[in-house]
PDB file of N, CA and C in Angstrom:
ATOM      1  N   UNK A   1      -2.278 -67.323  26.557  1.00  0.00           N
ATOM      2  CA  UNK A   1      -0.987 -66.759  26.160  1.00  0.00           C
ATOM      3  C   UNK A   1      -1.166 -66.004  24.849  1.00  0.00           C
ATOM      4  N   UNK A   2      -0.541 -65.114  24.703  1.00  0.00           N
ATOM      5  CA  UNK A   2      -0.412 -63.903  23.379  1.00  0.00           C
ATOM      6  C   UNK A   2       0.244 -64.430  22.755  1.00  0.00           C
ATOM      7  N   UNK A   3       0.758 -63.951  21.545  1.00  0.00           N
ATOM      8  CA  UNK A   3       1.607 -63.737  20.540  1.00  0.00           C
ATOM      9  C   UNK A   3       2.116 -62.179  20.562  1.00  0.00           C
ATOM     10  N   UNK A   4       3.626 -62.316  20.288  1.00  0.00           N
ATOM     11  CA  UNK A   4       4.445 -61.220  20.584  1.00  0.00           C
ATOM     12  C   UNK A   4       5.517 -61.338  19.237  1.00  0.00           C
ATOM     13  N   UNK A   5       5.815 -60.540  18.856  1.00  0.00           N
ATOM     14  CA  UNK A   5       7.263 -60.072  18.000  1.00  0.00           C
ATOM     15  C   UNK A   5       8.199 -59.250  18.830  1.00  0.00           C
ATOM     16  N   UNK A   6       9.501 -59.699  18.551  1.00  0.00           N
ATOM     17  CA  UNK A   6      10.491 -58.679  19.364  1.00  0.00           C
ATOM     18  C   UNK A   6      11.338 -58.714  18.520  1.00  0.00           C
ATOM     19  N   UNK A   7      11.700 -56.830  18.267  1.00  0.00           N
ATOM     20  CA  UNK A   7      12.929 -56.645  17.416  1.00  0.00           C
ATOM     21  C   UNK A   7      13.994 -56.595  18.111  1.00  0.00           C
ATOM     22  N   UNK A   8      15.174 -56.337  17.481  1.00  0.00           N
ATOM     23  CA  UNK A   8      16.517 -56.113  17.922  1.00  0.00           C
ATOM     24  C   UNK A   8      17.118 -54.669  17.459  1.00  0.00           C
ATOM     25  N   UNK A   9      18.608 -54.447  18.371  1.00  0.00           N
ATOM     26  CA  UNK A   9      18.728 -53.076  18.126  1.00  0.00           C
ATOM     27  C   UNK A   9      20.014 -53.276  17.583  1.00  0.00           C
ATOM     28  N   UNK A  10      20.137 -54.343  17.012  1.00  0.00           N
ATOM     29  CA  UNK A  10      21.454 -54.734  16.428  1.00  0.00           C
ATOM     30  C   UNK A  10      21.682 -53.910  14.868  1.00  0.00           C
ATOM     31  N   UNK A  11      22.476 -52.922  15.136  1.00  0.00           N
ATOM     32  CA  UNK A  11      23.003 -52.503  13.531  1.00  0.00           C
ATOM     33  C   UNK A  11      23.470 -53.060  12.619  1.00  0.00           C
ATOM     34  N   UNK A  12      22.867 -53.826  11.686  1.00  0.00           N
ATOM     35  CA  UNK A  12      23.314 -54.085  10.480  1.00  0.00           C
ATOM     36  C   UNK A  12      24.489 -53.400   9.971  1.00  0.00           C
ATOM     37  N   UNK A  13      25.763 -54.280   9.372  1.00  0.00           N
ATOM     38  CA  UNK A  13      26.492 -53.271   8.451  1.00  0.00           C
ATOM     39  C   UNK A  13      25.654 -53.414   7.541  1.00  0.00           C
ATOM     40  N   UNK A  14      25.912 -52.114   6.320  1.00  0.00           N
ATOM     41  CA  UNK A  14      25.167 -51.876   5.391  1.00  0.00           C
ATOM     42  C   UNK A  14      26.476 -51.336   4.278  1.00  0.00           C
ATOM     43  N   UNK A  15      26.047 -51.708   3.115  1.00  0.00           N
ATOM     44  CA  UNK A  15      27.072 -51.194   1.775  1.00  0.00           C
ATOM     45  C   UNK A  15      26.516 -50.239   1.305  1.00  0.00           C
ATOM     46  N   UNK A  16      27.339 -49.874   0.265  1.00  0.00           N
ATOM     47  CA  UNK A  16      27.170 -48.716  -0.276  1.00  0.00           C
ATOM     48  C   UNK A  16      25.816 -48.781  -1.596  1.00  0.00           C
ATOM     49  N   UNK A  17      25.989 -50.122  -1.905  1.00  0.00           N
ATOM     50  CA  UNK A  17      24.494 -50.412  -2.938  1.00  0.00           C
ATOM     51  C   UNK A  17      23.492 -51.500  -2.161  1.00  0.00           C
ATOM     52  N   UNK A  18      22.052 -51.303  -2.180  1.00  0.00           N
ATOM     53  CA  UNK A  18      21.641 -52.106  -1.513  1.00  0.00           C
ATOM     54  C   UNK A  18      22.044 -53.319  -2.491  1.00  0.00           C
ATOM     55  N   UNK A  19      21.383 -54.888  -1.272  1.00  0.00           N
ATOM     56  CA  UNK A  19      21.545 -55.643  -1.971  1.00  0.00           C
ATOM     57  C   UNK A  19      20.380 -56.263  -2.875  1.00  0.00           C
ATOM     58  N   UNK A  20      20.334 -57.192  -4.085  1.00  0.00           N
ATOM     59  CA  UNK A  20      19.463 -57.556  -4.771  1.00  0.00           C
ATOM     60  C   UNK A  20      18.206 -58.163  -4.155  1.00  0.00           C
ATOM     61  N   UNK A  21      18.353 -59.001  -3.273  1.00  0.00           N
ATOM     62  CA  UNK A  21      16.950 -58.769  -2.517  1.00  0.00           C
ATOM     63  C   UNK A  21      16.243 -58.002  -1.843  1.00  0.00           C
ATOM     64  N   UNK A  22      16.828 -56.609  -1.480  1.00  0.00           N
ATOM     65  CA  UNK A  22      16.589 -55.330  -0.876  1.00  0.00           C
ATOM     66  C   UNK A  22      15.378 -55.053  -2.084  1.00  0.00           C
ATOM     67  N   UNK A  23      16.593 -54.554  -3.053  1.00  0.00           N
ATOM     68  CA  UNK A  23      15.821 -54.200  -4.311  1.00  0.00           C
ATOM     69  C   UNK A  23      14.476 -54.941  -4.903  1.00  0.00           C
ATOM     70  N   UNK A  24      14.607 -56.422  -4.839  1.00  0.00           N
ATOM     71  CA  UNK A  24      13.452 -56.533  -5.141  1.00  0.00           C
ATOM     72  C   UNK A  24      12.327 -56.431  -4.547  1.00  0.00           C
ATOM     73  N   UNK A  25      12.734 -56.473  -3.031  1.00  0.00           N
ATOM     74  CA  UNK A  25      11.406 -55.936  -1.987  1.00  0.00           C
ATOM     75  C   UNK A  25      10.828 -54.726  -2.298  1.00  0.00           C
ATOM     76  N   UNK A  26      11.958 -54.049  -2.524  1.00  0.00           N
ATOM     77  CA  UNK A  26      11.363 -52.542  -2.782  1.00  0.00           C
ATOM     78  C   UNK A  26      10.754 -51.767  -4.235  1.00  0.00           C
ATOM     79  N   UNK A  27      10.893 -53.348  -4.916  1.00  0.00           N
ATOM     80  CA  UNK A  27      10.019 -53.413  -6.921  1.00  0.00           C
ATOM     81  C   UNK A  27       8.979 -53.778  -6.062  1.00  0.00           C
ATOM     82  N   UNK A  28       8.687 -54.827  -5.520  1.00  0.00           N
ATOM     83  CA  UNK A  28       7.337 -55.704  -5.300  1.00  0.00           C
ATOM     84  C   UNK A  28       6.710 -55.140  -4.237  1.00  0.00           C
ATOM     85  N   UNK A  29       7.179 -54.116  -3.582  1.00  0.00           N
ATOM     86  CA  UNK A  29       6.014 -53.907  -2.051  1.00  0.00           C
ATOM     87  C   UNK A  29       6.146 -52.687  -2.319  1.00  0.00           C
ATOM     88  N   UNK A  30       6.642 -51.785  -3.297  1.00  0.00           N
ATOM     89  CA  UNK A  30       6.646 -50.458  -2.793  1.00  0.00           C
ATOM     90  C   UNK A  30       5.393 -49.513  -2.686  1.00  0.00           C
ATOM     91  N   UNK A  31       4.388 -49.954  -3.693  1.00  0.00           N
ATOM     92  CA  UNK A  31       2.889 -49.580  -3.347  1.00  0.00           C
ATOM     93  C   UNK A  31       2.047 -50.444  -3.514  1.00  0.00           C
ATOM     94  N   UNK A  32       2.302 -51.339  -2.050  1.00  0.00           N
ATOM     95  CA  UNK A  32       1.375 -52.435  -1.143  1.00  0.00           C
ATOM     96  C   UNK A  32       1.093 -51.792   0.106  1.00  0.00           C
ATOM     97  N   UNK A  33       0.250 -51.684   0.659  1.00  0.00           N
ATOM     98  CA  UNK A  33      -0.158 -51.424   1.670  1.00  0.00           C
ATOM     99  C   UNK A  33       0.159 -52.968   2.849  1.00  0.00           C
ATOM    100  N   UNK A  34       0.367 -52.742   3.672  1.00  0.00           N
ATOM    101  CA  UNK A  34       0.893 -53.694   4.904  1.00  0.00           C
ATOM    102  C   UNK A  34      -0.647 -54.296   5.153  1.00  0.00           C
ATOM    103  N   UNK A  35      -1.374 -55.311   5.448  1.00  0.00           N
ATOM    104  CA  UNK A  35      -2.381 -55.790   5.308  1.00  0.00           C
ATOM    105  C   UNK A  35      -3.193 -56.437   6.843  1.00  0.00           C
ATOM    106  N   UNK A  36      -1.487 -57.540   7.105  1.00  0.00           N
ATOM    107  CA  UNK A  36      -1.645 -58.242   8.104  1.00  0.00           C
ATOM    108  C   UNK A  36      -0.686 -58.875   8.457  1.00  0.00           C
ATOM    109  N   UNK A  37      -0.245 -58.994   9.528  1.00  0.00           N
ATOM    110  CA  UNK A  37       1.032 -59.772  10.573  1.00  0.00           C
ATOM    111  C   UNK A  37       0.273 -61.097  10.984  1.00  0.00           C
ATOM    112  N   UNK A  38       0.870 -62.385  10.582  1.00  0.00           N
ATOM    113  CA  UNK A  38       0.360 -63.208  11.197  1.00  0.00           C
ATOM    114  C   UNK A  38       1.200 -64.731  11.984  1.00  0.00           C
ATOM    115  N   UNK A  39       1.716 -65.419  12.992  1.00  0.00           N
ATOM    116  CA  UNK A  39       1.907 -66.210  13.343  1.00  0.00           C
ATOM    117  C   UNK A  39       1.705 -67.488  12.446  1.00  0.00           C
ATOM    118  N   UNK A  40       2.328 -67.964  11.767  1.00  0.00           N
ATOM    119  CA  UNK A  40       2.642 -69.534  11.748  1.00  0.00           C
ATOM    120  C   UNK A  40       2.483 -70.404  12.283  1.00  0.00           C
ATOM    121  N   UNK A  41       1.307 -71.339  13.110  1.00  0.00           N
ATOM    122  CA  UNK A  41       1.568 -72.345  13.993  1.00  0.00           C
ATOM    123  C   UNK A  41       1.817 -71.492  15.169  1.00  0.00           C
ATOM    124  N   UNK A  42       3.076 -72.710  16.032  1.00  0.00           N
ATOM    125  CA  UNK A  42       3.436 -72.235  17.200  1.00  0.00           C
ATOM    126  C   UNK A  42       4.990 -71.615  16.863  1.00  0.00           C
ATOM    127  N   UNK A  43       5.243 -71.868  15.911  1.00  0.00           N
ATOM    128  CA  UNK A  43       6.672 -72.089  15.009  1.00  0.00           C
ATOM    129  C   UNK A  43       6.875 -70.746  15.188  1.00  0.00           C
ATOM    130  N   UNK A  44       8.192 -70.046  14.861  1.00  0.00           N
ATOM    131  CA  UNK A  44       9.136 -68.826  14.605  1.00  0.00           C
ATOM    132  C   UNK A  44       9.087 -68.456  13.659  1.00  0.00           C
ATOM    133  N   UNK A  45       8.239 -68.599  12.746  1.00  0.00           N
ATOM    134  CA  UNK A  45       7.874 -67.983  11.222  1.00  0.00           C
ATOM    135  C   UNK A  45       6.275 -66.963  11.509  1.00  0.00           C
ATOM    136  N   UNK A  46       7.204 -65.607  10.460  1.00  0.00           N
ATOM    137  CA  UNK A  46       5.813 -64.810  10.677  1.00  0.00           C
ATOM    138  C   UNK A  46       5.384 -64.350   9.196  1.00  0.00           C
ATOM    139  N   UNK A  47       3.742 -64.451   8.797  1.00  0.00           N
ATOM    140  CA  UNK A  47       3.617 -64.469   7.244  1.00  0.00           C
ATOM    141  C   UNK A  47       3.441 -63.150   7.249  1.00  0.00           C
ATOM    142  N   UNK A  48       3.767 -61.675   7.033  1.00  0.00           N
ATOM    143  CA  UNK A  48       3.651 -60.445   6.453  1.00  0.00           C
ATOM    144  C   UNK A  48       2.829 -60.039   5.455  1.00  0.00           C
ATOM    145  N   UNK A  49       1.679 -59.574   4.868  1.00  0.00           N
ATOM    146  CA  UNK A  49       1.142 -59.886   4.070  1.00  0.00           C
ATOM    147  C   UNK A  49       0.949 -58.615   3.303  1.00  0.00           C
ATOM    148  N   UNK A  50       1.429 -57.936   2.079  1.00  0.00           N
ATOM    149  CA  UNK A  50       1.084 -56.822   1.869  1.00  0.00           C
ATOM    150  C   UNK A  50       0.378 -56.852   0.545  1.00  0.00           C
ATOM    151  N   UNK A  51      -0.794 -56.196   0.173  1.00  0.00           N
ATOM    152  CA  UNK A  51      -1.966 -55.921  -0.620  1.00  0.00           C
ATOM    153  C   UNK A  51      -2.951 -56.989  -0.213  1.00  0.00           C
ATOM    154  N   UNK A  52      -3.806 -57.359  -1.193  1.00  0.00           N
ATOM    155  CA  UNK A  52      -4.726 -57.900  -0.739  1.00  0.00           C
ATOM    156  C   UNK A  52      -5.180 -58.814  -2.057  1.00  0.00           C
ATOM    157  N   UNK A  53      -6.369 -60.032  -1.559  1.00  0.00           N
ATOM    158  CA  UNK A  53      -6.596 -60.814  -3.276  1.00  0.00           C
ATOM    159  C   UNK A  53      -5.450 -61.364  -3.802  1.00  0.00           C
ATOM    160  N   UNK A  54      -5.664 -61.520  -5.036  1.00  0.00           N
ATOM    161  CA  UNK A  54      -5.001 -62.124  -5.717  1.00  0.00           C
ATOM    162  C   UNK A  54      -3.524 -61.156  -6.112  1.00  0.00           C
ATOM    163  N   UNK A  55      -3.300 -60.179  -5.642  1.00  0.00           N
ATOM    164  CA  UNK A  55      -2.430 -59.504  -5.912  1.00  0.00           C
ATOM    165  C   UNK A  55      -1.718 -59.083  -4.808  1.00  0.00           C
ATOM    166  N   UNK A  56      -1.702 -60.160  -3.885  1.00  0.00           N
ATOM    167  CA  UNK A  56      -1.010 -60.139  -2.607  1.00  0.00           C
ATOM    168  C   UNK A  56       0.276 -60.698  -2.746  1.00  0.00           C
ATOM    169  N   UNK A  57       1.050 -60.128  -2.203  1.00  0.00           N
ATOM    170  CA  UNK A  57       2.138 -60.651  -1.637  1.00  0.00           C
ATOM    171  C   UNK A  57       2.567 -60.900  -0.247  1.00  0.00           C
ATOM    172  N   UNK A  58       3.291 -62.155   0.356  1.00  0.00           N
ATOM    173  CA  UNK A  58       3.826 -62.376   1.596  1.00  0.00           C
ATOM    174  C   UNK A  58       4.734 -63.053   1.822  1.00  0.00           C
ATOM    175  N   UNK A  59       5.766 -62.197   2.576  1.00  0.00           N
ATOM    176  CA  UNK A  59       6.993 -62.279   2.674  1.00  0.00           C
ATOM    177  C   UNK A  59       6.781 -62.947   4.598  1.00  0.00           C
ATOM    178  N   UNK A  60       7.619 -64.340   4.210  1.00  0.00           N
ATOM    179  CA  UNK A  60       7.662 -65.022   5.081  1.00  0.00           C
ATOM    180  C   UNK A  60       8.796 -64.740   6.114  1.00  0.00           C
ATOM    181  N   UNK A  61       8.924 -64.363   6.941  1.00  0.00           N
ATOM    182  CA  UNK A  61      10.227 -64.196   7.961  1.00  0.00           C
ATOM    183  C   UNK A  61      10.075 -65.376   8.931  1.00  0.00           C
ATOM    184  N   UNK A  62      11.575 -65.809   9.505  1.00  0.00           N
ATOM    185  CA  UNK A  62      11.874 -66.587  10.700  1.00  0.00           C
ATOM    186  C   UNK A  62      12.406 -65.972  11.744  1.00  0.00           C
TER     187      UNK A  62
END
Protein backbone atom coordinates (compact mmCIF):
# COMPACT_ATOMS: atom_id res chain seq x y z
CA UNK A 1 0.00 0.00 0.00
CA UNK A 2 1.18 3.76 -0.85
CA UNK A 3 0.90 6.77 0.88
CA UNK A 4 -1.32 9.44 -0.65
CA UNK A 5 -2.32 13.19 0.29
CA UNK A 6 -5.64 14.51 -0.90
CA UNK A 7 -6.56 18.12 -1.10
CA UNK A 8 -9.84 19.74 -1.05
CA UNK A 9 -11.55 22.28 -3.23
CA UNK A 10 -13.19 23.85 -0.42
CA UNK A 11 -12.84 27.80 -0.48
CA UNK A 12 -11.72 29.22 2.46
CA UNK A 13 -13.34 32.57 3.47
CA UNK A 14 -10.53 34.83 3.59
CA UNK A 15 -10.27 38.61 5.26
CA UNK A 16 -9.08 41.43 4.26
CA UNK A 17 -5.60 41.11 6.47
CA UNK A 18 -4.04 37.86 6.57
CA UNK A 19 -4.06 36.21 9.74
CA UNK A 20 -1.04 36.15 12.33
CA UNK A 21 -0.14 32.74 11.67
CA UNK A 22 -0.33 33.29 7.89
CA UNK A 23 2.17 35.93 8.53
CA UNK A 24 4.40 34.13 10.41
CA UNK A 25 4.62 31.30 7.88
CA UNK A 26 5.38 33.67 5.44
CA UNK A 27 8.54 35.45 8.00
CA UNK A 28 9.80 31.82 8.53
CA UNK A 29 9.47 29.91 5.10
CA UNK A 30 9.63 32.59 2.73
CA UNK A 31 13.21 31.69 1.50
CA UNK A 32 13.13 27.89 2.44
CA UNK A 33 13.12 25.76 -0.15
CA UNK A 34 10.37 22.77 0.31
CA UNK A 35 12.77 19.81 1.18
CA UNK A 36 10.50 16.88 1.95
CA UNK A 37 6.81 15.59 2.53
CA UNK A 38 6.74 12.98 4.94
CA UNK A 39 4.05 10.58 6.67
CA UNK A 40 3.91 10.24 10.41
CA UNK A 41 3.43 6.65 11.39
CA UNK A 42 0.21 5.35 10.06
CA UNK A 43 -1.44 8.48 11.72
CA UNK A 44 -3.04 11.69 9.72
CA UNK A 45 -0.17 13.91 10.48
CA UNK A 46 2.18 15.04 7.68
CA UNK A 47 5.83 16.58 8.68
CA UNK A 48 6.58 19.33 5.73
CA UNK A 49 9.99 20.11 5.96
CA UNK A 50 11.44 23.28 4.51
CA UNK A 51 15.40 24.07 4.39
CA UNK A 52 17.64 21.78 5.53
CA UNK A 53 20.25 21.09 8.87
CA UNK A 54 19.99 22.83 11.54
CA UNK A 55 18.13 25.59 9.98
CA UNK A 56 15.18 23.61 9.13
CA UNK A 57 11.94 24.14 9.71
CA UNK A 58 8.70 21.75 9.86
CA UNK A 59 5.45 22.54 9.89
CA UNK A 60 3.40 19.69 11.09
CA UNK A 61 -0.18 19.34 9.46
CA UNK A 62 -3.20 16.91 10.41
Amino acid sequence: SGIRIHTTEFDWPKGLIPSGFAMKLRKHLKSRRLESIEQLGMDRIIDIQFGSGEAAYHLIVE
